[in-house]
C-alpha atoms as a PDB file:
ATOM      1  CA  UNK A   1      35.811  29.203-130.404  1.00  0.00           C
ATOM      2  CA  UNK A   2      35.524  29.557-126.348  1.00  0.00           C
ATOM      3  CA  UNK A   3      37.804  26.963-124.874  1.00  0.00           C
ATOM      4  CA  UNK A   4      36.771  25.790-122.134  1.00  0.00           C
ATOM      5  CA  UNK A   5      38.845  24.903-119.280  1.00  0.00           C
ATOM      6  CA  UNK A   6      37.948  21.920-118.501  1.00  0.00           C
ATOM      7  CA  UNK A   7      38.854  20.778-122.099  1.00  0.00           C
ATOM      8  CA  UNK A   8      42.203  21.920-121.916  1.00  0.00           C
ATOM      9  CA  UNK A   9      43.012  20.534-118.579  1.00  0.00           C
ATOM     10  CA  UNK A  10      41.518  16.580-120.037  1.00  0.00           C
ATOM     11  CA  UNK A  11      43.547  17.182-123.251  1.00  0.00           C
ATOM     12  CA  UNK A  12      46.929  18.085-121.457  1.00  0.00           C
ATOM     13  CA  UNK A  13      47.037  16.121-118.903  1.00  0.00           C
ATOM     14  CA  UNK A  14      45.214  13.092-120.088  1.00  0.00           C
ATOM     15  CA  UNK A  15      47.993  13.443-123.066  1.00  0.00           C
ATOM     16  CA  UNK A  16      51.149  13.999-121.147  1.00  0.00           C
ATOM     17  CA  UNK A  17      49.683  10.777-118.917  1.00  0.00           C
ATOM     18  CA  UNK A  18      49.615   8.737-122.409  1.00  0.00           C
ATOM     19  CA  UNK A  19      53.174   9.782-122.939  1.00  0.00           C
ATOM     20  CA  UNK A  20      54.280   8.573-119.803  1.00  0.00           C
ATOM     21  CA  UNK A  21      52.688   5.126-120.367  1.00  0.00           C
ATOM     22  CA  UNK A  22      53.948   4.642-123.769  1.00  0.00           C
ATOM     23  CA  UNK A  23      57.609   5.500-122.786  1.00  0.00           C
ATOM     24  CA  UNK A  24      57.236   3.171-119.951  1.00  0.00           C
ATOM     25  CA  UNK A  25      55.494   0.403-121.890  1.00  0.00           C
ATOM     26  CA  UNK A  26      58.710   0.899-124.403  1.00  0.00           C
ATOM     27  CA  UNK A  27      60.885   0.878-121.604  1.00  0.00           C
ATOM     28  CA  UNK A  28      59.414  -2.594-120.722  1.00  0.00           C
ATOM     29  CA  UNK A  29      59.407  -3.833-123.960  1.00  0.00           C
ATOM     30  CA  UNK A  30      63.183  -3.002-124.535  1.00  0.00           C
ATOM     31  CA  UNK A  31      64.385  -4.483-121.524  1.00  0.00           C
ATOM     32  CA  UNK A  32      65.115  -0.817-119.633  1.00  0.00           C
ATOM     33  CA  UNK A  33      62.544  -0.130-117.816  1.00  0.00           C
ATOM     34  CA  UNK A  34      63.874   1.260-113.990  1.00  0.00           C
ATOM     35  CA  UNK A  35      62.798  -1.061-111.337  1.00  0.00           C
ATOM     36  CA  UNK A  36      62.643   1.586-108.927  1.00  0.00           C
ATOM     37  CA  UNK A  37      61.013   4.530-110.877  1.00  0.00           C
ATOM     38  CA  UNK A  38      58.720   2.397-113.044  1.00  0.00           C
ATOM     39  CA  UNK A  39      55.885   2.216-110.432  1.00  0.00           C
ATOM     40  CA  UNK A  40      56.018   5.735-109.872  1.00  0.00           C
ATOM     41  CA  UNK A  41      55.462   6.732-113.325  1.00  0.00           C
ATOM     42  CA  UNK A  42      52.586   4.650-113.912  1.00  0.00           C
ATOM     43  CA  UNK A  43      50.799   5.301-110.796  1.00  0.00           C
ATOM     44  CA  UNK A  44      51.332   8.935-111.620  1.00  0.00           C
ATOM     45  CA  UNK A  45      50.007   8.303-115.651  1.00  0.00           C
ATOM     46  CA  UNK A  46      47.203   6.761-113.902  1.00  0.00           C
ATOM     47  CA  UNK A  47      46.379   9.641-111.314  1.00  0.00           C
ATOM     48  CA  UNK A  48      46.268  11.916-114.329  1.00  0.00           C
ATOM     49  CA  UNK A  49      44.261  10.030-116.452  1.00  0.00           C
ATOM     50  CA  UNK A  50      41.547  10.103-113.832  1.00  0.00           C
ATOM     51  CA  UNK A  51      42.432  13.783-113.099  1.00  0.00           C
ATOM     52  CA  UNK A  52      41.912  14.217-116.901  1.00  0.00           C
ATOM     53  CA  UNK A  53      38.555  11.955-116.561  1.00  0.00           C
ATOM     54  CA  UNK A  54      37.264  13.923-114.164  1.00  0.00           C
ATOM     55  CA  UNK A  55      37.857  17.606-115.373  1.00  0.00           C
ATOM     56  CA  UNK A  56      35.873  16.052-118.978  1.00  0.00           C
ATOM     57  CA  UNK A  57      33.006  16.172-116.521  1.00  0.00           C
ATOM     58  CA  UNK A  58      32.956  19.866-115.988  1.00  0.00           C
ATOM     59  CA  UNK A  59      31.872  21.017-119.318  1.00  0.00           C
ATOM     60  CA  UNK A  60      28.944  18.567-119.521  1.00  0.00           C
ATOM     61  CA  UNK A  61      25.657  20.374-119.308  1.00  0.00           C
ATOM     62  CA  UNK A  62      24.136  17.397-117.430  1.00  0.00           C
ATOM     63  CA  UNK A  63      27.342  15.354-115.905  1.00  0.00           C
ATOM     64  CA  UNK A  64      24.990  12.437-114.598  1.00  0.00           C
ATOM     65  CA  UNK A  65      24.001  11.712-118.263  1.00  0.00           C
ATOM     66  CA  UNK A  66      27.582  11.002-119.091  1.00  0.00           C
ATOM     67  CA  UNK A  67      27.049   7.552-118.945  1.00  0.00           C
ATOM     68  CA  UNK A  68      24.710   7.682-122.557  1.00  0.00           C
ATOM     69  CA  UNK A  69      27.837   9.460-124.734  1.00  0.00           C
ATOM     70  CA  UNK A  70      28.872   5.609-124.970  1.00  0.00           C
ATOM     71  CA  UNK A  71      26.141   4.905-126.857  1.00  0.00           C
ATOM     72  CA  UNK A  72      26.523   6.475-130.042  1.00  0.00           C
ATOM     73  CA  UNK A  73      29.986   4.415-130.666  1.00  0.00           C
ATOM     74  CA  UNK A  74      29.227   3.185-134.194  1.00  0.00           C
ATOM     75  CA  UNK A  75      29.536   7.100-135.357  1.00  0.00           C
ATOM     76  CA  UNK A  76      30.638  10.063-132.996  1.00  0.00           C
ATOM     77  CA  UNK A  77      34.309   9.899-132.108  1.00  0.00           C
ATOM     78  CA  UNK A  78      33.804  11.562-128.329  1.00  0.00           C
ATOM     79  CA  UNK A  79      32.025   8.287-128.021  1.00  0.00           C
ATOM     80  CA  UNK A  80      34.514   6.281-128.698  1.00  0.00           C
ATOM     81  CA  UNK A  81      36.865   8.430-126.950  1.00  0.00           C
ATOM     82  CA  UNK A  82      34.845   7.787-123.623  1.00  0.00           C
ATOM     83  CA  UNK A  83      34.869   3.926-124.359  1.00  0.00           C
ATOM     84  CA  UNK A  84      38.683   4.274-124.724  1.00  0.00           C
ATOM     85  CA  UNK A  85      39.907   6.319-122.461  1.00  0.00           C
ATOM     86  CA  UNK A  86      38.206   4.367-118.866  1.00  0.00           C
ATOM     87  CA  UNK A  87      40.184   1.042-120.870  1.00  0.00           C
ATOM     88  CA  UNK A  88      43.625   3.015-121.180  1.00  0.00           C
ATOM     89  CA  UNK A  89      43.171   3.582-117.240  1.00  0.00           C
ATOM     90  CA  UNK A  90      42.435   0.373-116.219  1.00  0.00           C
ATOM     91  CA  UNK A  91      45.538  -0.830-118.208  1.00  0.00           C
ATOM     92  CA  UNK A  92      47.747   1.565-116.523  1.00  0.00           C
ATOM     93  CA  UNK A  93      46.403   0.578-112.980  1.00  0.00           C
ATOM     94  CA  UNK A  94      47.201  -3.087-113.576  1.00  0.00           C
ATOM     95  CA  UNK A  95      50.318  -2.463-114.562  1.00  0.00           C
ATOM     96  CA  UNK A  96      51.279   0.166-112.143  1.00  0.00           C
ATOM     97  CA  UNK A  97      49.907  -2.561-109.445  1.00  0.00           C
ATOM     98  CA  UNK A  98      51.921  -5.577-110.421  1.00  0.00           C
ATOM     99  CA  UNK A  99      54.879  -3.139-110.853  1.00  0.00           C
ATOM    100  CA  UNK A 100      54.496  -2.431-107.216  1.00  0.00           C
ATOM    101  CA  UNK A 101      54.642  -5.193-105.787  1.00  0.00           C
ATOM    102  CA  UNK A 102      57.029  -6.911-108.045  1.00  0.00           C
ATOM    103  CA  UNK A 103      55.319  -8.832-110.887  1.00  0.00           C
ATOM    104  CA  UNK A 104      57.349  -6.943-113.354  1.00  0.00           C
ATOM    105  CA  UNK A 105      58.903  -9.779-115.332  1.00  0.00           C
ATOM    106  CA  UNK A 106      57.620 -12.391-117.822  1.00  0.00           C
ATOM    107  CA  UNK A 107      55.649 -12.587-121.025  1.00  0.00           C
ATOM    108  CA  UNK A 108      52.740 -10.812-119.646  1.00  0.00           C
ATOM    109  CA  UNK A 109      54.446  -7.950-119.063  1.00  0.00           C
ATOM    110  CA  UNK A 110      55.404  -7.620-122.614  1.00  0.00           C
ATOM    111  CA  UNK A 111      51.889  -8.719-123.704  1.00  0.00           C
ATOM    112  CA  UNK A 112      50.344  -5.723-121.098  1.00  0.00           C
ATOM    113  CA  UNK A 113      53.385  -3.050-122.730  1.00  0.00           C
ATOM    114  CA  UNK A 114      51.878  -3.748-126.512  1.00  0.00           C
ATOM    115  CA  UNK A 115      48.460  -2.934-124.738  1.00  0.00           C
ATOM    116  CA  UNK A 116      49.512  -0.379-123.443  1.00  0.00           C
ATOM    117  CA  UNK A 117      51.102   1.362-126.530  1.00  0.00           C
ATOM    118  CA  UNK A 118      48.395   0.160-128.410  1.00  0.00           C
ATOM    119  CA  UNK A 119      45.602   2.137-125.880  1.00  0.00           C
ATOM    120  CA  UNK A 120      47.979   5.587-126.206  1.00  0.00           C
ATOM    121  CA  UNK A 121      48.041   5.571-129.448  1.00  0.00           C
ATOM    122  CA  UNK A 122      43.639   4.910-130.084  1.00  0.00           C
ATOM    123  CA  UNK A 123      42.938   7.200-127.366  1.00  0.00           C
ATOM    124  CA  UNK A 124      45.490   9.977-129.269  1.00  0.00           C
ATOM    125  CA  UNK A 125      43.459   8.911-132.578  1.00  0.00           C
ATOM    126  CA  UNK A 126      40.078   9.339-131.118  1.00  0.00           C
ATOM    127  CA  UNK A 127      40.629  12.100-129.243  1.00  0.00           C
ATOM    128  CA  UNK A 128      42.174  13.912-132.540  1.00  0.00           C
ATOM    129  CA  UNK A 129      39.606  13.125-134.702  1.00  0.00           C
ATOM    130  CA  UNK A 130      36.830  14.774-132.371  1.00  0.00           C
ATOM    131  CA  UNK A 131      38.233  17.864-134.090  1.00  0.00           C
ATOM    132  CA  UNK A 132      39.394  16.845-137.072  1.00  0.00           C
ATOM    133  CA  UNK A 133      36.137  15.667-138.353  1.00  0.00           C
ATOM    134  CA  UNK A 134      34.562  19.062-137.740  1.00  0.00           C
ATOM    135  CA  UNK A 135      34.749  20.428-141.559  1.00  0.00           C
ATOM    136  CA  UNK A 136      33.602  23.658-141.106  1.00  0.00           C
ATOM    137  CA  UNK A 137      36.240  24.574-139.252  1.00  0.00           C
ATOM    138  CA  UNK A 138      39.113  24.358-141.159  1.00  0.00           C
ATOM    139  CA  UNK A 139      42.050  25.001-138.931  1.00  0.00           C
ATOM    140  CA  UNK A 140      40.817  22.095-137.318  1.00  0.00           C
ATOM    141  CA  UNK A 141      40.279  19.400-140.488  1.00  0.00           C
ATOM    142  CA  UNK A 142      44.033  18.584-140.956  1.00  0.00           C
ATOM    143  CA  UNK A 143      46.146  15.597-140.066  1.00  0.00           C
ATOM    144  CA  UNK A 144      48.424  17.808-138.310  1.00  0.00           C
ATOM    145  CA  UNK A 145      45.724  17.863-135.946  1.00  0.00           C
ATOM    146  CA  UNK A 146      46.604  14.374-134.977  1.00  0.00           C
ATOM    147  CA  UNK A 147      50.133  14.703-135.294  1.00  0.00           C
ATOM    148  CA  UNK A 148      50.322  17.560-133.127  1.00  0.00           C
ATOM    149  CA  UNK A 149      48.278  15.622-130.284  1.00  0.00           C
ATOM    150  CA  UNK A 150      50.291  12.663-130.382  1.00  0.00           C
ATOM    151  CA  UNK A 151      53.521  14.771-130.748  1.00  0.00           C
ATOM    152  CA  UNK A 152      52.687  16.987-127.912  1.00  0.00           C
ATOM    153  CA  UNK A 153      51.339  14.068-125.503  1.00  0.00           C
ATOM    154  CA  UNK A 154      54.687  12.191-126.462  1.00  0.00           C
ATOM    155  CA  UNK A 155      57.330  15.092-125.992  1.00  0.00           C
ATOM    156  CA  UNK A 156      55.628  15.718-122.405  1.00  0.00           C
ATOM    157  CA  UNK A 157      55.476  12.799-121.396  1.00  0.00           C
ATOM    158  CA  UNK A 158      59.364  12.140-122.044  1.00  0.00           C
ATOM    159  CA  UNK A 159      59.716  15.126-120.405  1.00  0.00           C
ATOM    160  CA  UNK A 160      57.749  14.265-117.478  1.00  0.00           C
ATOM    161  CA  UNK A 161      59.094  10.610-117.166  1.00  0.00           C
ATOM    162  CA  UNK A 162      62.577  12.412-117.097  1.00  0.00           C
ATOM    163  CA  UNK A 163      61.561  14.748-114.341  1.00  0.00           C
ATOM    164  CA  UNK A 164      60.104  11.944-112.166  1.00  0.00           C
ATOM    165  CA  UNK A 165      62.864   9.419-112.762  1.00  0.00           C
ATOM    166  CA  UNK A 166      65.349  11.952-111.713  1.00  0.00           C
ATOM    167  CA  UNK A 167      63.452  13.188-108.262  1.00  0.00           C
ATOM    168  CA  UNK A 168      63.115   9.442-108.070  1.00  0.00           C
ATOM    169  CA  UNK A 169      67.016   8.825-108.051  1.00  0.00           C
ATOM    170  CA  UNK A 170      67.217   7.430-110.971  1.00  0.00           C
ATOM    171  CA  UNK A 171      69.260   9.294-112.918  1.00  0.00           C
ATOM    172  CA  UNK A 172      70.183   6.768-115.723  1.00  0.00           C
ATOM    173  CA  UNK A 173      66.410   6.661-116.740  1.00  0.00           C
ATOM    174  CA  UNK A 174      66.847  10.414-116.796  1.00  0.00           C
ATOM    175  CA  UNK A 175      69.646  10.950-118.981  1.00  0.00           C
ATOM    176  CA  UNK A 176      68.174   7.833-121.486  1.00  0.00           C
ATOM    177  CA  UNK A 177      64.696  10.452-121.642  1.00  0.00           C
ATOM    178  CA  UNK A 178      67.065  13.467-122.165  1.00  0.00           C
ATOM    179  CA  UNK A 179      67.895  12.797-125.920  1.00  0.00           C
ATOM    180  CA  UNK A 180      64.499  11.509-127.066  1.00  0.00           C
ATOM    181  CA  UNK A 181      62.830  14.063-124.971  1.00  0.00           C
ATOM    182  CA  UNK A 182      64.854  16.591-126.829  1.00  0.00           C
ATOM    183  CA  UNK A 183      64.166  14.724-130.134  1.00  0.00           C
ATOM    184  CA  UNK A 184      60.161  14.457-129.764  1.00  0.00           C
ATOM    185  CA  UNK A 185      60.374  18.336-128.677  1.00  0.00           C
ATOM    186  CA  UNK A 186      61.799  19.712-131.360  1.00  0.00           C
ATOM    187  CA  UNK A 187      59.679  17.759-133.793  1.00  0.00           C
ATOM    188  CA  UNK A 188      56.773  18.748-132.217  1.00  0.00           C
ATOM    189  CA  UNK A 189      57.630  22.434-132.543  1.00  0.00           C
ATOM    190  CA  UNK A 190      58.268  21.843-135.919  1.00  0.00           C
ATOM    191  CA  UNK A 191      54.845  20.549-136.877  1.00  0.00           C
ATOM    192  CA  UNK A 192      53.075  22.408-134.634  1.00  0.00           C
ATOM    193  CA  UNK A 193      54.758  25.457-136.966  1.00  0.00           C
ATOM    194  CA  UNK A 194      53.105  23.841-139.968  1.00  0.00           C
ATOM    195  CA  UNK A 195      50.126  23.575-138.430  1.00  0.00           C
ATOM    196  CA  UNK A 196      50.432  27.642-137.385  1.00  0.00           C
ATOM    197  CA  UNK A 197      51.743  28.428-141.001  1.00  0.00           C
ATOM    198  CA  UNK A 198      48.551  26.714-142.917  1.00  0.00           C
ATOM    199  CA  UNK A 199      45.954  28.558-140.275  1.00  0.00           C
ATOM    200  CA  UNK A 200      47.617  31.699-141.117  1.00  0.00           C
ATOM    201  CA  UNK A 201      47.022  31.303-144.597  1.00  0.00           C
ATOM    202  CA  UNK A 202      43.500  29.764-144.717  1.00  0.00           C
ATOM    203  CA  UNK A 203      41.093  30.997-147.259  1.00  0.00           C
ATOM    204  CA  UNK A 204      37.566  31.229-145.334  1.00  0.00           C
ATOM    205  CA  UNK A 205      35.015  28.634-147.203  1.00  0.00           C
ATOM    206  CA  UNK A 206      32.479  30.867-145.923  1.00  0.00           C
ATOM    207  CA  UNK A 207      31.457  34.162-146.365  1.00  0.00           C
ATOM    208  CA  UNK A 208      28.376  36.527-146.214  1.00  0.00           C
ATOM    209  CA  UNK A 209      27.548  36.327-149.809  1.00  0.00           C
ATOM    210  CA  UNK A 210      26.948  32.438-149.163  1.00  0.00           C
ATOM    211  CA  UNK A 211      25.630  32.669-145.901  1.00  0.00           C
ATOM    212  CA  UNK A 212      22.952  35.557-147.177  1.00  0.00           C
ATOM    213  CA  UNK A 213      22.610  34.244-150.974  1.00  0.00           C
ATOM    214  CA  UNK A 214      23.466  37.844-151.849  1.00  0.00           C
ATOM    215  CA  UNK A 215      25.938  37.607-155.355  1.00  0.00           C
ATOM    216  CA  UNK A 216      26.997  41.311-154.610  1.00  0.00           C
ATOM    217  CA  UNK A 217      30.722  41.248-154.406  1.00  0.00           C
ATOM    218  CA  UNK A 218      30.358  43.445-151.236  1.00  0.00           C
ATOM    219  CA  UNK A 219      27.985  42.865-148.583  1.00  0.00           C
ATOM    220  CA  UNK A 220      28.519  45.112-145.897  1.00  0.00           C
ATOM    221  CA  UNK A 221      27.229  43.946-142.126  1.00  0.00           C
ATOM    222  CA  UNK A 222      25.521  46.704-140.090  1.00  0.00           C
ATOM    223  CA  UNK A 223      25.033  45.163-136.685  1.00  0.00           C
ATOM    224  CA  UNK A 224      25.376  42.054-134.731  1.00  0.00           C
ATOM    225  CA  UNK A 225      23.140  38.925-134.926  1.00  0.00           C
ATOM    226  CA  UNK A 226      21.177  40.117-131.755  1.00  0.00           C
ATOM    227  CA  UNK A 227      21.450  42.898-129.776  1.00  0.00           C
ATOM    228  CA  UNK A 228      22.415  41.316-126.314  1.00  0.00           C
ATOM    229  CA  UNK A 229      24.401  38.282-125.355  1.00  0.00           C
ATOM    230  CA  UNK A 230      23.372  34.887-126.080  1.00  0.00           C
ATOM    231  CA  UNK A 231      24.578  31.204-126.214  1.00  0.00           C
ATOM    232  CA  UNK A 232      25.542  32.180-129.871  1.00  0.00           C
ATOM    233  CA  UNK A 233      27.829  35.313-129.352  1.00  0.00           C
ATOM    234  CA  UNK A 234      29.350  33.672-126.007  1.00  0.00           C
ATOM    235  CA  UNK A 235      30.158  29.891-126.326  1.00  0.00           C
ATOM    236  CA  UNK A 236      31.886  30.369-129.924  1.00  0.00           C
ATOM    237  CA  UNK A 237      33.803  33.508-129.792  1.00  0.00           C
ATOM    238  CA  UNK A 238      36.760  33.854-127.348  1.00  0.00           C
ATOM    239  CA  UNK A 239      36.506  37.664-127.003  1.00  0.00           C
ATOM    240  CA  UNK A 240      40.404  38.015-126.760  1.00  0.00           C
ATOM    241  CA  UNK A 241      42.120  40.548-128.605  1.00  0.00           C
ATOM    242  CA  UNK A 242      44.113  40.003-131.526  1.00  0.00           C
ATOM    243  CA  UNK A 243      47.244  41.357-130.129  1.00  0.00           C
ATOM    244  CA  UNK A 244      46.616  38.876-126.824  1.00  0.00           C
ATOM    245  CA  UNK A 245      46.416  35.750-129.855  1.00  0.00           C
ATOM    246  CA  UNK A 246      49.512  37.295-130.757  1.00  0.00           C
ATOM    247  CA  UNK A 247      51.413  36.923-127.640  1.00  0.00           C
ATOM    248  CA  UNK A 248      49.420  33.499-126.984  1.00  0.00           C
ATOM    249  CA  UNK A 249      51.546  32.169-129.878  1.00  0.00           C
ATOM    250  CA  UNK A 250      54.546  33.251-129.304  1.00  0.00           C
ATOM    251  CA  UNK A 251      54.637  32.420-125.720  1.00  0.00           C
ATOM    252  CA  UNK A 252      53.445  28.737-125.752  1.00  0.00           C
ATOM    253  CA  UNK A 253      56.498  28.195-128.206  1.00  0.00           C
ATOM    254  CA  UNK A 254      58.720  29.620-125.743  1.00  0.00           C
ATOM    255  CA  UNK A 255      57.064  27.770-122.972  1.00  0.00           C
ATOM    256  CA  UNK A 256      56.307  24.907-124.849  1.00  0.00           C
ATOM    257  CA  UNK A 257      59.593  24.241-126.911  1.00  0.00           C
ATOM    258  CA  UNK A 258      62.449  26.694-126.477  1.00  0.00           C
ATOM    259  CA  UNK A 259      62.640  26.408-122.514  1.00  0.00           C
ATOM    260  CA  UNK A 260      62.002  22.478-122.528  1.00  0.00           C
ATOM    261  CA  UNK A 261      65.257  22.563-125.387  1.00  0.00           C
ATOM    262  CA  UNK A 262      67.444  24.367-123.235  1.00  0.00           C
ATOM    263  CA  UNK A 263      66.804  22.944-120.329  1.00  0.00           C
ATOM    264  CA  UNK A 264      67.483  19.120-121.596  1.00  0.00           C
ATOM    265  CA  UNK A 265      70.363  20.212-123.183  1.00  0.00           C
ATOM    266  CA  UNK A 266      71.619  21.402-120.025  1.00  0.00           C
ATOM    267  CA  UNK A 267      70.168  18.037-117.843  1.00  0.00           C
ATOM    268  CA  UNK A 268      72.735  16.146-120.587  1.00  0.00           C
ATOM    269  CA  UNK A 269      75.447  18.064-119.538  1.00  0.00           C
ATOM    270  CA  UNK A 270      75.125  18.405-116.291  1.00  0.00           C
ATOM    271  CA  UNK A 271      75.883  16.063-113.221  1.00  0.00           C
ATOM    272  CA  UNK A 272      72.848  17.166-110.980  1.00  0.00           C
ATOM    273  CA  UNK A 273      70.453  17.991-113.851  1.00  0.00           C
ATOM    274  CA  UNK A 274      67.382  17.611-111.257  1.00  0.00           C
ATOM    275  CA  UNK A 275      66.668  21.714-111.056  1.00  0.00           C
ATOM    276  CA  UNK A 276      67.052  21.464-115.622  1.00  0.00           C
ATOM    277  CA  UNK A 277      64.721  18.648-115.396  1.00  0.00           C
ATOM    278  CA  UNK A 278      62.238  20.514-112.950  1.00  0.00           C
ATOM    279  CA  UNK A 279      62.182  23.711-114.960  1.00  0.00           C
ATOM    280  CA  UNK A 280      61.432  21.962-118.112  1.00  0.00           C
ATOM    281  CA  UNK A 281      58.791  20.225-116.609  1.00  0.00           C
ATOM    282  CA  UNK A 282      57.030  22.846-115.139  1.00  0.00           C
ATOM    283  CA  UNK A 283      57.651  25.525-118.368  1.00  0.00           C
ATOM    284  CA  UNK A 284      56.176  22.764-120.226  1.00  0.00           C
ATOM    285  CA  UNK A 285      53.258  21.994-118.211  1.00  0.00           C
ATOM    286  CA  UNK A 286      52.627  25.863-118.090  1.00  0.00           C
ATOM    287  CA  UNK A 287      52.842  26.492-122.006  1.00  0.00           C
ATOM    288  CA  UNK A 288      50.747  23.176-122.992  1.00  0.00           C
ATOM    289  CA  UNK A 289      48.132  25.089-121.074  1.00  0.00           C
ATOM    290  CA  UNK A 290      48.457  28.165-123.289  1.00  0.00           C
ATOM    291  CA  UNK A 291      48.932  26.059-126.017  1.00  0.00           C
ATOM    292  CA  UNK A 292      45.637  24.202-126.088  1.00  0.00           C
ATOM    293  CA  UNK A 293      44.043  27.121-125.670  1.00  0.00           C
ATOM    294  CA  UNK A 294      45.174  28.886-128.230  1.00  0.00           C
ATOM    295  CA  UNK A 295      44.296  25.663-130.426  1.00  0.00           C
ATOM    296  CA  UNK A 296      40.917  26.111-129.677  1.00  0.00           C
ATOM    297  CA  UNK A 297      40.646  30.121-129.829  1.00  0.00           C
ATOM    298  CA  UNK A 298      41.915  30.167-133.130  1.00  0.00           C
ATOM    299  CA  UNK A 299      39.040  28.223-134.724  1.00  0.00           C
ATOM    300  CA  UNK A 300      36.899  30.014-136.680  1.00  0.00           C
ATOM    301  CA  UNK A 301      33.182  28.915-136.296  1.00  0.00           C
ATOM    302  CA  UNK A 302      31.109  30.513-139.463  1.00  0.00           C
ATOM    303  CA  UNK A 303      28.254  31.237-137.444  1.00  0.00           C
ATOM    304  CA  UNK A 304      30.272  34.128-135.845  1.00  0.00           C
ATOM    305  CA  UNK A 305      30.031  36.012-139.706  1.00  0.00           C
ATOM    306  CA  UNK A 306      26.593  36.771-138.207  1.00  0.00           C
ATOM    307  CA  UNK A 307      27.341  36.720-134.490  1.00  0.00           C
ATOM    308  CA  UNK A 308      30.325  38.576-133.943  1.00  0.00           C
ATOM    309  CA  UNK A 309      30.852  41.095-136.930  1.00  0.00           C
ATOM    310  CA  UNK A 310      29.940  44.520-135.299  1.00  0.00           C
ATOM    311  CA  UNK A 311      30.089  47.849-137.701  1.00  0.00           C
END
């Protein structure tokens, strides 16, 4: 598939931003939430949930007809998806405003936490199972689909919430992130491993004996499904070498995982761990860019058997 950027930026940021709310709504919940750093956090989840909202728009053929993808709730996901997400939002902007200015106490603020932990983890769902109800391409049609998106959204958010709390002074908050942080991190690189190991070994459903109806054990293609571009041969083909995919891989996991590691192992040994905290931030925020990307390039649409085969 072509991923487009717009995609990528919603489903990165728009995660991370559901991190940060759900450690902060756990925070509440548990009694440790930072006075001081707590409205930053969820006025920055907010500002990136609309950020996220906003770049959705981009890949809309008709962005003024957004409005009508709300009406096909009862069965497509991405309609449910755009019910959820504006709901998430608004529950992040109430509580980042009565955080503000001081209404952070009392049983509403427990009730508006569960919310709020509730809303990250249906938005995660909904937003999974956009993909994961796409049979037909299988590298998609997994659970680890899901797990990976929560995973990922979770391990940068800690990460982010870390980062902030420590620019913010607080450096208590910080060093409670580091460990889980670390934790979520690793567990996301080991699932999203899995997840790499079963696409590597998928066995293509289709072919060109069942896309032609040919029962010849080798069908050989000659040439290309047209003879110029089209819709067909540039929306679901990347066009990136293998070699790039390759290096796509490896260097999200670098960017993604290894450098996030390292980096919160050194913020929990060190006593100024704001520059550790920075870099793992900003490695991470770089290789969940690659990262989605690569999710989406390594699909394999069957209609490119016809499209993109070229003798």
């Amino acid at each position: 598939m072509k991923p487009a950027l717009s995609i990528i930026l919603f489903t990165t940021v728009s995660g991370a931003a559901q991190g940060m709310a759900l450690v902060t709504a756990v925070a509440t919940l548990a009694g440790s939430a930072p006075r001081a750093a707590t409205p930053l956090l969820l006025w920055a989840s907010t500002a990136m949930l609309v950020l996220g909202l906003v770049a959705s728009f981009f890949h809309l053929g008709h962005p003024l007809r957004a409005w009508r993808a709300v009406l096909m709730w009862r069965t497509s996901w991405m309609s449910r998806e755009v019910i959820a997400l504006p709901l998430f939002i608004g529950l992040t902007f109430v509580s980042a405003w009565l955080t503000t200015f001081g209404y952070s106490d009392g049983p509403w603020a427990h009730a508006l936490a569960v919310l709020t932990i509730a809303g990250a983890l249906v938005l995660w769902y909904c937003t999974a199972m956009i993909y994961m109800c796409i049979r037909f391409i299988q590298e998609w049609a997994h659970p680890l689909t899901l797990v990976n998106f929560a995973l990922l959204g979770l391990a940068s958010g800690l990460v982010a919430c870390g980062a902030l709390a420590c620019a913010a002074g607080d450096l208590n908050f910080a060093r409670a992130c580091a460990p889980w942080a670390l934790g979520a991190t690793a567990l996301a690189w080991g699932t999203r491993v899995l997840s790499l190991r079963r696409n590597a070994s998928i066995k293509p459903k289709s072919t060109l004996q069942s896309a032609t109806g040919i029962r010849s054990p080798r069908v050989v293609q000659k040439s290309m499904g047209f003879t110029g571009g089209s819709f067909n041969t540039r929306e679901f083909f990347h066009g990136a070498s293998l070699r790039l995919m390759g290096q796509a891989k490896i260097g999200f996991q670098v960017l993604v995982f290894a450098v996030p590691m390292a980096c919160l192992a050194w913020a929990l040994l060190s006593m100024h761990p704001l520059t550790a905290w920075a870099v793992a931030a900003a490695s991470q925020a770089v290789g969940l860019l690659v990262e989605r990307w690569f999710f989406f390039a390594q699909a394999q649409h069957p209609q490119n058997l016809y499209y993109q085969v070229v003798s």
